[in-house]
N, C-alpha and C. Protein backbone atom coordinates (compact mmCIF):
# COMPACT_ATOMS: atom_id res chain seq x y z
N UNK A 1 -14.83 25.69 -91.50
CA UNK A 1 -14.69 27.12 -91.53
C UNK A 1 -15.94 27.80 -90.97
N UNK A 2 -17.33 27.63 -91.69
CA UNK A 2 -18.56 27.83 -90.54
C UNK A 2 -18.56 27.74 -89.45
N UNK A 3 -18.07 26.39 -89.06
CA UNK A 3 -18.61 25.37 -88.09
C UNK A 3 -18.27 26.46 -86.40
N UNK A 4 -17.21 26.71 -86.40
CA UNK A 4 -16.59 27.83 -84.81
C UNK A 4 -17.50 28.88 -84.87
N UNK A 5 -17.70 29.38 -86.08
CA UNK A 5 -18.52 30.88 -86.25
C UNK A 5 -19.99 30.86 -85.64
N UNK A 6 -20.49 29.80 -86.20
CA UNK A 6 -21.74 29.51 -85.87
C UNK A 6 -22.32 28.51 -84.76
N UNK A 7 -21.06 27.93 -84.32
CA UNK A 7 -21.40 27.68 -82.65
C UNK A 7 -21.12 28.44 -81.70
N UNK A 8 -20.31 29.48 -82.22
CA UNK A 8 -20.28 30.74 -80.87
C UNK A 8 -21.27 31.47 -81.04
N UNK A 9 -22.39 31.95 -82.11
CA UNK A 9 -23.11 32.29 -82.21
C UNK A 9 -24.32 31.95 -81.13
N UNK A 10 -24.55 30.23 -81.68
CA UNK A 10 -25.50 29.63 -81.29
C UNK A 10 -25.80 29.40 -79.61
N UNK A 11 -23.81 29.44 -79.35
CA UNK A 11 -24.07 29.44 -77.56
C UNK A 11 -24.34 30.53 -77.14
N UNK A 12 -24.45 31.88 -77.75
CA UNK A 12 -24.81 32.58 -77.20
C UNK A 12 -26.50 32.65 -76.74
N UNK A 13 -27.03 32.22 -77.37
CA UNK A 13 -28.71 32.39 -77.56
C UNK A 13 -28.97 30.78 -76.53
N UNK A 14 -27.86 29.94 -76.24
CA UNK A 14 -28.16 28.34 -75.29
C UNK A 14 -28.53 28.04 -76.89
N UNK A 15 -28.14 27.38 -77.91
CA UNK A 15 -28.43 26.30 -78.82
C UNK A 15 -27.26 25.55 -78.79
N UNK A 16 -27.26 25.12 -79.84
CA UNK A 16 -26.42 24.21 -80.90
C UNK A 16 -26.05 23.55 -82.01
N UNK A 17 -25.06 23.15 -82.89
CA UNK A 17 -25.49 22.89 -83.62
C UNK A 17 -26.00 21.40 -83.38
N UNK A 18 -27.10 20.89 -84.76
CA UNK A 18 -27.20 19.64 -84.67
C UNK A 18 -26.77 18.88 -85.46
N UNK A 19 -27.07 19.98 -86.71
CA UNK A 19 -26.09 19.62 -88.28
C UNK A 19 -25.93 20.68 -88.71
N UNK A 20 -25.02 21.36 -90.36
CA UNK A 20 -24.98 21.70 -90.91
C UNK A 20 -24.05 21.62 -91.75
N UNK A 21 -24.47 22.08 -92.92
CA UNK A 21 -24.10 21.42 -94.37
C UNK A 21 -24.28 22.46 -95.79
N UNK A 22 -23.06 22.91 -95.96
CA UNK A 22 -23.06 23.67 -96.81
C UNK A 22 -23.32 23.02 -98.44
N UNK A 23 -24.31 23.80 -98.89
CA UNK A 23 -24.12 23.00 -100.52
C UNK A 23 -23.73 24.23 -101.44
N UNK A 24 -22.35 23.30 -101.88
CA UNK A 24 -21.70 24.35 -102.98
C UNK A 24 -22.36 24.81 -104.11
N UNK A 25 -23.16 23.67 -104.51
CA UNK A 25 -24.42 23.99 -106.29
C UNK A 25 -25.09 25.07 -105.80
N UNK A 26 -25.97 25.05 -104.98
CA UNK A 26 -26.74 25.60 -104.23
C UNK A 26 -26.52 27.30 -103.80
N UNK A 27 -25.19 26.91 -103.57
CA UNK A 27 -24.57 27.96 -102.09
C UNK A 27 -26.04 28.10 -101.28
N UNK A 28 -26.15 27.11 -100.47
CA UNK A 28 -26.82 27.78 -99.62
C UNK A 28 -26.16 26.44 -97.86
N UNK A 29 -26.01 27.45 -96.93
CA UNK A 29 -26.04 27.07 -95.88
C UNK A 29 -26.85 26.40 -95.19
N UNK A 30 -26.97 25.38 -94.70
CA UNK A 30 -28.39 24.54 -93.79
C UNK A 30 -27.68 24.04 -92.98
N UNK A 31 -28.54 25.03 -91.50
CA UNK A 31 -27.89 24.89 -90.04
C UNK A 31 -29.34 24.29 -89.48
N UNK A 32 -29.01 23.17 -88.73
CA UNK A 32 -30.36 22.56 -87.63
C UNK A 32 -29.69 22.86 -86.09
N UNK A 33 -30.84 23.39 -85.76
CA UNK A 33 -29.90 23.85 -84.24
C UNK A 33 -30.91 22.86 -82.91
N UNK A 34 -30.29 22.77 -82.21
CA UNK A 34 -30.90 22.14 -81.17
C UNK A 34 -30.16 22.85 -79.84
N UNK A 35 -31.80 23.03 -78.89
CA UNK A 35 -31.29 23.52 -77.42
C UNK A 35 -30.36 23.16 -76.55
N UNK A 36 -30.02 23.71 -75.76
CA UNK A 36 -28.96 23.43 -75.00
C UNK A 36 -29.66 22.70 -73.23
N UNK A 37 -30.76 23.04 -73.49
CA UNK A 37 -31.74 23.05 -72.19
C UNK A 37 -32.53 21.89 -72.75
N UNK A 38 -32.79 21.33 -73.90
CA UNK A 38 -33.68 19.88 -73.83
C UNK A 38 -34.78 20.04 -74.36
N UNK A 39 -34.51 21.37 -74.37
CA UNK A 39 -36.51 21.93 -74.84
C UNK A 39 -36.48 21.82 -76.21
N UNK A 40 -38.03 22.16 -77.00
CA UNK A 40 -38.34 21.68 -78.26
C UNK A 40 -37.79 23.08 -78.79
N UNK A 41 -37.12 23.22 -80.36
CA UNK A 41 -36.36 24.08 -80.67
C UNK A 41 -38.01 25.11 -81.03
N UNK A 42 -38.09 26.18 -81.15
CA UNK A 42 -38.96 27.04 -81.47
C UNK A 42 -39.00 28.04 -82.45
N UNK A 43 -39.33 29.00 -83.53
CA UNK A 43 -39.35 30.02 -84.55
C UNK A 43 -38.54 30.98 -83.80
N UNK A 44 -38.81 31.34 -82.36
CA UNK A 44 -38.21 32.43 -81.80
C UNK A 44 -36.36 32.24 -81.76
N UNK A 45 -36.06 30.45 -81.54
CA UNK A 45 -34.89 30.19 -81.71
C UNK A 45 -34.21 30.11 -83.13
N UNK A 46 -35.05 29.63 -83.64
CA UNK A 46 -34.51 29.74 -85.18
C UNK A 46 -34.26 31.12 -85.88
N UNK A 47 -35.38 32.29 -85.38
CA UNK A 47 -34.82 33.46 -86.03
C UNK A 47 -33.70 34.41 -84.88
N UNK A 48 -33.81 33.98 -83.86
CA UNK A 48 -32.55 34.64 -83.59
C UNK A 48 -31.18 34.00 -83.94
N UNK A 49 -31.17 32.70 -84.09
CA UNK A 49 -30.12 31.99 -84.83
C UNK A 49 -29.74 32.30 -86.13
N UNK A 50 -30.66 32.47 -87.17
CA UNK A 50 -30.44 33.32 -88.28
C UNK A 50 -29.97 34.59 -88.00
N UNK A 51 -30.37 35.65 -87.58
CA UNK A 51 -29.95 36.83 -87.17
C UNK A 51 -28.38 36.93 -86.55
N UNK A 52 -28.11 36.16 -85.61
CA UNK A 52 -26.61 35.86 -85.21
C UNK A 52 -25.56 35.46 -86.39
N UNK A 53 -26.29 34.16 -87.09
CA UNK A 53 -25.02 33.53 -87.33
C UNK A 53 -24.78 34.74 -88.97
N UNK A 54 -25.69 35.24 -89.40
CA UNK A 54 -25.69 36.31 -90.92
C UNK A 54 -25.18 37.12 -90.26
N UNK A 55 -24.99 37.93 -89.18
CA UNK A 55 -24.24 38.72 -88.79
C UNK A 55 -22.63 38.60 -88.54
N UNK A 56 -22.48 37.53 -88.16
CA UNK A 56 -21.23 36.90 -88.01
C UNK A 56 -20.59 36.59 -89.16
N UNK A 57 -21.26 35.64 -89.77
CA UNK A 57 -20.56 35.63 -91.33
C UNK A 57 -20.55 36.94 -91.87
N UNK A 58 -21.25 37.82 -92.09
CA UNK A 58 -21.18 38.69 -92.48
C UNK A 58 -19.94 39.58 -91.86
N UNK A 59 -19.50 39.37 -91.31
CA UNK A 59 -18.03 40.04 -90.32
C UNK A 59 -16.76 38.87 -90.46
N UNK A 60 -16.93 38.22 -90.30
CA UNK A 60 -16.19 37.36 -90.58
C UNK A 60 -15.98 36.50 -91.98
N UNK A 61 -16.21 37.07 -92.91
CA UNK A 61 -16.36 36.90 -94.65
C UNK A 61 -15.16 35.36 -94.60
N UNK A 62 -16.57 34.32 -94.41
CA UNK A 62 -15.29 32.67 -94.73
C UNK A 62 -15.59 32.51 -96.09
N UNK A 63 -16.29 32.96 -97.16
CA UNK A 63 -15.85 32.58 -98.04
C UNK A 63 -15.97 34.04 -99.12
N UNK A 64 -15.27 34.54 -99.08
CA UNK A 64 -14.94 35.73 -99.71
C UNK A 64 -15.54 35.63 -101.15
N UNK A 65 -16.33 36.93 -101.54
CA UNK A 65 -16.93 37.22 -103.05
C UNK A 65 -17.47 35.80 -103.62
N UNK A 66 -18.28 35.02 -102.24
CA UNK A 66 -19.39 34.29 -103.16
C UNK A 66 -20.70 34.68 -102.01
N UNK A 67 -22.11 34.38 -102.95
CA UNK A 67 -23.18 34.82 -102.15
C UNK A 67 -23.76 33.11 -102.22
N UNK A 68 -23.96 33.53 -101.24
CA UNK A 68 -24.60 32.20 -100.30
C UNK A 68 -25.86 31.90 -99.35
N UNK A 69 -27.06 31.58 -99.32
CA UNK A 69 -28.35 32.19 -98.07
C UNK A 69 -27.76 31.25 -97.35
N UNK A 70 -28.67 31.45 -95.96
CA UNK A 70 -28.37 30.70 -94.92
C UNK A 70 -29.88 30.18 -94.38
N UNK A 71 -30.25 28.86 -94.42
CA UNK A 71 -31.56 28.75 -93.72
C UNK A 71 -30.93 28.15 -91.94
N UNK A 72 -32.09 28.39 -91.30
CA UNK A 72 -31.97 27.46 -90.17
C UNK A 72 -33.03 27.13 -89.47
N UNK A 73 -33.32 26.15 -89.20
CA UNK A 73 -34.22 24.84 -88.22
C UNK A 73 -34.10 24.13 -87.20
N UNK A 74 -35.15 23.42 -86.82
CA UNK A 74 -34.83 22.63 -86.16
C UNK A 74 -34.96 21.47 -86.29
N UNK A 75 -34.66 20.52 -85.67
CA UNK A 75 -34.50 18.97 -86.29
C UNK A 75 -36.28 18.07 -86.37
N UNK A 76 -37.03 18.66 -85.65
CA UNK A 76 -38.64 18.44 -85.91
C UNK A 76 -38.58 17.66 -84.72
N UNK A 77 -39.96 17.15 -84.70
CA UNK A 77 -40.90 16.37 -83.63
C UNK A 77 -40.14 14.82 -84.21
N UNK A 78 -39.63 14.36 -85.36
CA UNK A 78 -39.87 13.56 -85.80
C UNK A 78 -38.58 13.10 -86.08
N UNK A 79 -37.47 13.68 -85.09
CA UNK A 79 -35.67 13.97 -85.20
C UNK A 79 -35.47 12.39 -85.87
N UNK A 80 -33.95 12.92 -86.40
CA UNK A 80 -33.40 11.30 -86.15
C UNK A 80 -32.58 11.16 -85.08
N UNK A 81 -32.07 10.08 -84.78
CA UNK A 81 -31.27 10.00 -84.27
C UNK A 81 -29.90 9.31 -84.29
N UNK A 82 -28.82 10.14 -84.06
CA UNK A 82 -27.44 9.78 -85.19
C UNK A 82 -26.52 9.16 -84.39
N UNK A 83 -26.71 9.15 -82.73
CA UNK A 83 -25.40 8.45 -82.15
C UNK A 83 -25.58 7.91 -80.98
N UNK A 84 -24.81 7.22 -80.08
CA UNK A 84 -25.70 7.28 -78.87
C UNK A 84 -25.70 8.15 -77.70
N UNK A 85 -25.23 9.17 -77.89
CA UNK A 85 -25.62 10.31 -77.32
C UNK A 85 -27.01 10.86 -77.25
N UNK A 86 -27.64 10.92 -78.87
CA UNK A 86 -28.95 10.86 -78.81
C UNK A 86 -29.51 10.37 -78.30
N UNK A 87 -29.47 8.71 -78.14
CA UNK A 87 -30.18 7.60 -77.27
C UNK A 87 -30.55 8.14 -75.89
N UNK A 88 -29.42 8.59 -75.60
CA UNK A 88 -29.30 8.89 -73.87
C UNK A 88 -29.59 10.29 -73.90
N UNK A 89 -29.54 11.17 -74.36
CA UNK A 89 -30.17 12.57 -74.42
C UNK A 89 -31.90 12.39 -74.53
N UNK A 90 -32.36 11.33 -75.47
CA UNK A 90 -34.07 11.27 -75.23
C UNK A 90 -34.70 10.04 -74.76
N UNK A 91 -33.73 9.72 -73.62
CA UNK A 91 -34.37 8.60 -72.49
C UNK A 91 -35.67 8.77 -72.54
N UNK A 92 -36.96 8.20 -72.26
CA UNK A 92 -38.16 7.78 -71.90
C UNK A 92 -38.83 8.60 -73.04
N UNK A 93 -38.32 8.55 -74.04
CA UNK A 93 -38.80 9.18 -75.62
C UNK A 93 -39.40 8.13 -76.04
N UNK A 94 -40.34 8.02 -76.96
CA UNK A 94 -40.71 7.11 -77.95
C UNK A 94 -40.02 7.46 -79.37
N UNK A 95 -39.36 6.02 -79.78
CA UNK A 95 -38.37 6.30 -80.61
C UNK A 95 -38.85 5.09 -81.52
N UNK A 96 -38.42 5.25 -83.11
CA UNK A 96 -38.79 3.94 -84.29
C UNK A 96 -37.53 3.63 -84.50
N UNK A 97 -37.23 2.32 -84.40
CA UNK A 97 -35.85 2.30 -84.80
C UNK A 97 -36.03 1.02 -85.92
N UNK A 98 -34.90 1.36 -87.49
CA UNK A 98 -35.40 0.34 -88.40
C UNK A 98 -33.79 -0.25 -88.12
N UNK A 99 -33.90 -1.89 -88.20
CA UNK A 99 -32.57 -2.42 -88.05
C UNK A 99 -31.70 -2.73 -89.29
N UNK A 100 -31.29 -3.29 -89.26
CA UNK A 100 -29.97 -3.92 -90.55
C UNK A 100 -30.61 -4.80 -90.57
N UNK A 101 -31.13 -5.71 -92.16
CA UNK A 101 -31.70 -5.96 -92.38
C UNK A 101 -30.95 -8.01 -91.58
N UNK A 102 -31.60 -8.59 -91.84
CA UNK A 102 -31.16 -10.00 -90.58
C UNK A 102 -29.99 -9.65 -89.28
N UNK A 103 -30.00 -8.93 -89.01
CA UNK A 103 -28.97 -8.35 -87.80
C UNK A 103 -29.47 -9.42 -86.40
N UNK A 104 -30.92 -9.00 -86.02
CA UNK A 104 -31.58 -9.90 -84.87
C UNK A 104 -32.27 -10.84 -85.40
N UNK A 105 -31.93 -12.31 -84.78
CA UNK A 105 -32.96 -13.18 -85.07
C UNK A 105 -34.24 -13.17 -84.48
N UNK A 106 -35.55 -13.32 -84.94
CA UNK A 106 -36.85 -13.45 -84.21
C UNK A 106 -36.93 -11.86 -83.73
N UNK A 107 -36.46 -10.88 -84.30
CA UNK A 107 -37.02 -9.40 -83.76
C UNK A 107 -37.73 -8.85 -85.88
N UNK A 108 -38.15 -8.39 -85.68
CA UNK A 108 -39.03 -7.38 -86.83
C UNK A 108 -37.92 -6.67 -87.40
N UNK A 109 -37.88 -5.95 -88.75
CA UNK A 109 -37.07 -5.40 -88.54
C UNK A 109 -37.46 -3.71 -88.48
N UNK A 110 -38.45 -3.70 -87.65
CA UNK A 110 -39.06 -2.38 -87.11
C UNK A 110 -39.43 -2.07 -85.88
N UNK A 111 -38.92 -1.51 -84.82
CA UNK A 111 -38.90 -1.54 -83.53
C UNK A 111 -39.32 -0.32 -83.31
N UNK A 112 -41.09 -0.32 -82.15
CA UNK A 112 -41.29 1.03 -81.51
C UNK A 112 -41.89 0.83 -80.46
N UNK A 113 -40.96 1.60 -79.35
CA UNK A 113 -40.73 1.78 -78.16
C UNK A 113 -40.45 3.05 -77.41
N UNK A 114 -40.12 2.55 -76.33
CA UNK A 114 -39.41 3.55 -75.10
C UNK A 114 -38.32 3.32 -75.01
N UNK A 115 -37.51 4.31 -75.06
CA UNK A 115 -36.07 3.75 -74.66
C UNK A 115 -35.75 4.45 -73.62
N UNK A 116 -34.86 3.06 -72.82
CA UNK A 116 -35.59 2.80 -71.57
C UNK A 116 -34.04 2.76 -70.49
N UNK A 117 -33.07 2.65 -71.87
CA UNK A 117 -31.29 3.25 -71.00
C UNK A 117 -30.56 2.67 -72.66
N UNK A 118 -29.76 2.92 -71.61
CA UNK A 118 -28.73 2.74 -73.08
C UNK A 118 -27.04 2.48 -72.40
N UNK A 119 -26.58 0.90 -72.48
CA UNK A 119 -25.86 0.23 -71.71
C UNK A 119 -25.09 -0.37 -72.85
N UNK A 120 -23.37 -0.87 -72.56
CA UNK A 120 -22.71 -0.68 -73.25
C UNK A 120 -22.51 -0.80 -74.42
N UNK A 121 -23.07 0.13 -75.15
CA UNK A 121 -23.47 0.33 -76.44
C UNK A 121 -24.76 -0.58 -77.09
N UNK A 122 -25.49 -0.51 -76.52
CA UNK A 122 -26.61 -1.23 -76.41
C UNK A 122 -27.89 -0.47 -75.62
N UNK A 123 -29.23 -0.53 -76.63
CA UNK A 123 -30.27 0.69 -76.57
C UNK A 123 -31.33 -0.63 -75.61
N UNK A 124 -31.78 -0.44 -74.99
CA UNK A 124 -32.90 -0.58 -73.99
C UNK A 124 -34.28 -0.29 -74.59
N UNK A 125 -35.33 -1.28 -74.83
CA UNK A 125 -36.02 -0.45 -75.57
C UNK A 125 -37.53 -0.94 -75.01
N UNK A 126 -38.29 -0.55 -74.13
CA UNK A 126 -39.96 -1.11 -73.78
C UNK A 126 -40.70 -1.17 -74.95
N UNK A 127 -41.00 -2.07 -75.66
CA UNK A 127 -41.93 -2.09 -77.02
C UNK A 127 -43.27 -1.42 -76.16
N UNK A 128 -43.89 -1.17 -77.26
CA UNK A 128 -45.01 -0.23 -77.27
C UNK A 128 -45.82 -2.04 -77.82
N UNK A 129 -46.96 -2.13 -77.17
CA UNK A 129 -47.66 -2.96 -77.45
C UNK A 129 -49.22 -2.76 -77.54
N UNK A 130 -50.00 -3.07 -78.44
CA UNK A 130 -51.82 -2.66 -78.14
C UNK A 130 -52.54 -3.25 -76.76
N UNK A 131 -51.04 -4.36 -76.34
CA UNK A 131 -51.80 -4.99 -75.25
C UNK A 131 -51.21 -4.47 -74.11
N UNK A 132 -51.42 -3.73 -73.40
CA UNK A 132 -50.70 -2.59 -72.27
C UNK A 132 -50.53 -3.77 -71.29
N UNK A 133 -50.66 -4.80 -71.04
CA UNK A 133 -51.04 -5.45 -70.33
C UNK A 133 -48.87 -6.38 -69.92
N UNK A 134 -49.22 -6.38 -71.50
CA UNK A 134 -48.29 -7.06 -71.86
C UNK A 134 -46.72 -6.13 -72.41
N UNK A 135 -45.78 -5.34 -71.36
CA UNK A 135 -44.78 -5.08 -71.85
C UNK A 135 -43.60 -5.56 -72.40
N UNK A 136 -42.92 -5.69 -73.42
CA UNK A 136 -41.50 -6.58 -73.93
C UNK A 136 -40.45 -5.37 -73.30
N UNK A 137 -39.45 -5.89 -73.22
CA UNK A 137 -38.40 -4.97 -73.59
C UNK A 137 -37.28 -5.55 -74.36
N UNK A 138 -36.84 -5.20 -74.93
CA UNK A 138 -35.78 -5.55 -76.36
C UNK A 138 -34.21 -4.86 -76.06
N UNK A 139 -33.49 -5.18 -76.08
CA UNK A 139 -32.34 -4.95 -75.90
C UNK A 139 -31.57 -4.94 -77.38
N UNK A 140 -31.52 -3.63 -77.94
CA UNK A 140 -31.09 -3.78 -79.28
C UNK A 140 -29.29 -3.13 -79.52
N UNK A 141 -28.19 -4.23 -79.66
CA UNK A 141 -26.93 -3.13 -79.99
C UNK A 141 -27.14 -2.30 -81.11
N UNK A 142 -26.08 -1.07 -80.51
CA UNK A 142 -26.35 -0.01 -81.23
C UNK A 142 -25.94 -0.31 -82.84
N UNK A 143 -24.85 -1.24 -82.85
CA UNK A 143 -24.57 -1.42 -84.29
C UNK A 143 -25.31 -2.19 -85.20
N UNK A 144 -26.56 -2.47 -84.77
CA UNK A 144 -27.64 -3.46 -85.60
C UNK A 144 -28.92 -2.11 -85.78
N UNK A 145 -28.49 -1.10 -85.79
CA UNK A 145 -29.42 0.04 -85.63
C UNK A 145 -29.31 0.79 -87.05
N UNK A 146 -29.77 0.82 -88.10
CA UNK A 146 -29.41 1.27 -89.34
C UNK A 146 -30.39 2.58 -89.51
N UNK A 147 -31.49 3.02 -88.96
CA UNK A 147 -31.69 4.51 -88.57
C UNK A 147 -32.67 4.15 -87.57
N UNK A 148 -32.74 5.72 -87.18
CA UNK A 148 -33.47 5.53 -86.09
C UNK A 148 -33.92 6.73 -85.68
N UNK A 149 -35.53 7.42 -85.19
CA UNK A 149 -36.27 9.04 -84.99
C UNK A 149 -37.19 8.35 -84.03
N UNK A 150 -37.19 9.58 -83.26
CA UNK A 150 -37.83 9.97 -82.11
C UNK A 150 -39.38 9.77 -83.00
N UNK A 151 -40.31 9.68 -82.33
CA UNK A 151 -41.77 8.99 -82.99
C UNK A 151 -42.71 9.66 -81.79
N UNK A 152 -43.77 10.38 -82.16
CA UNK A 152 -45.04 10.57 -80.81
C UNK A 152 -46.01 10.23 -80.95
């Protein structure tokens, strides 16, 4: 019921959503918006995103005679990442990825790198090493990937 209101909002200003999640105990709304352009989300985006989407709800009353706040953000320096869309949206990112726990044999189960493509369903990943000398790259499927954030 949010969800249309507040992405026509958000395309208006170039965002998106990234999440949001209403909590009923709470009543409170939590929208994470992310650009439409790639860029790092900013205060200037977040309060015109607030300003839109309270206006909208506010006209469009989805949940009639209850009060509810609305925060909104952005997903940080320190995102996760939820699909592989993400993967391929922050190509040549430095990313931590923690695995399922015995998923790869002879890999850690803590991986940080570059990711470096992302091929059929399977993340590409240049380990980050102290010895620059010495690059790995790791080829990790996406389904042995149990979370995973962008890292700088």
């Amino acid at each position: 019921m949010f969800v249309d209101v507040v992405q026509s909002c958000l395309k208006q200003i170039s965002c998106c959503i990234d999440s949001l999640v209403f909590n009923k105990n709470d009543s409170i709304l939590d929208v994470t918006i992310d650009r439409l352009d790639g860029l790092p989300v900013n205060i200037s985006d977040c309060s015109k995103a607030a300003k839109n989407i309270r206006f909208a709800l506010s006209t469009s009353d989805p949940l009639p005679n209850v009060d509810y706040a609305i925060n909104v953000g952005s997903p940080g320096l320190d995102r996760p990442l939820a699909n592989l869309n993400d993967f391929l949206k922050f190509k040549g990112r430095v990313v931590v990825l923690l695995l399922t726990p015995g998923s790869i044999l002879g890999v850690n189960d803590k991986i940080k790198g570059i990711i470096s493509d992302v091929v059929d369903n399977k993340i590409v990943i240049k380990s980050i090493n102290k010895d620059k000398n010495n690059e790995l790259e790791i080829v990790v499927p996406y389904s042995c990937i149990w979370k995973a954030k962008l890292s700088f």
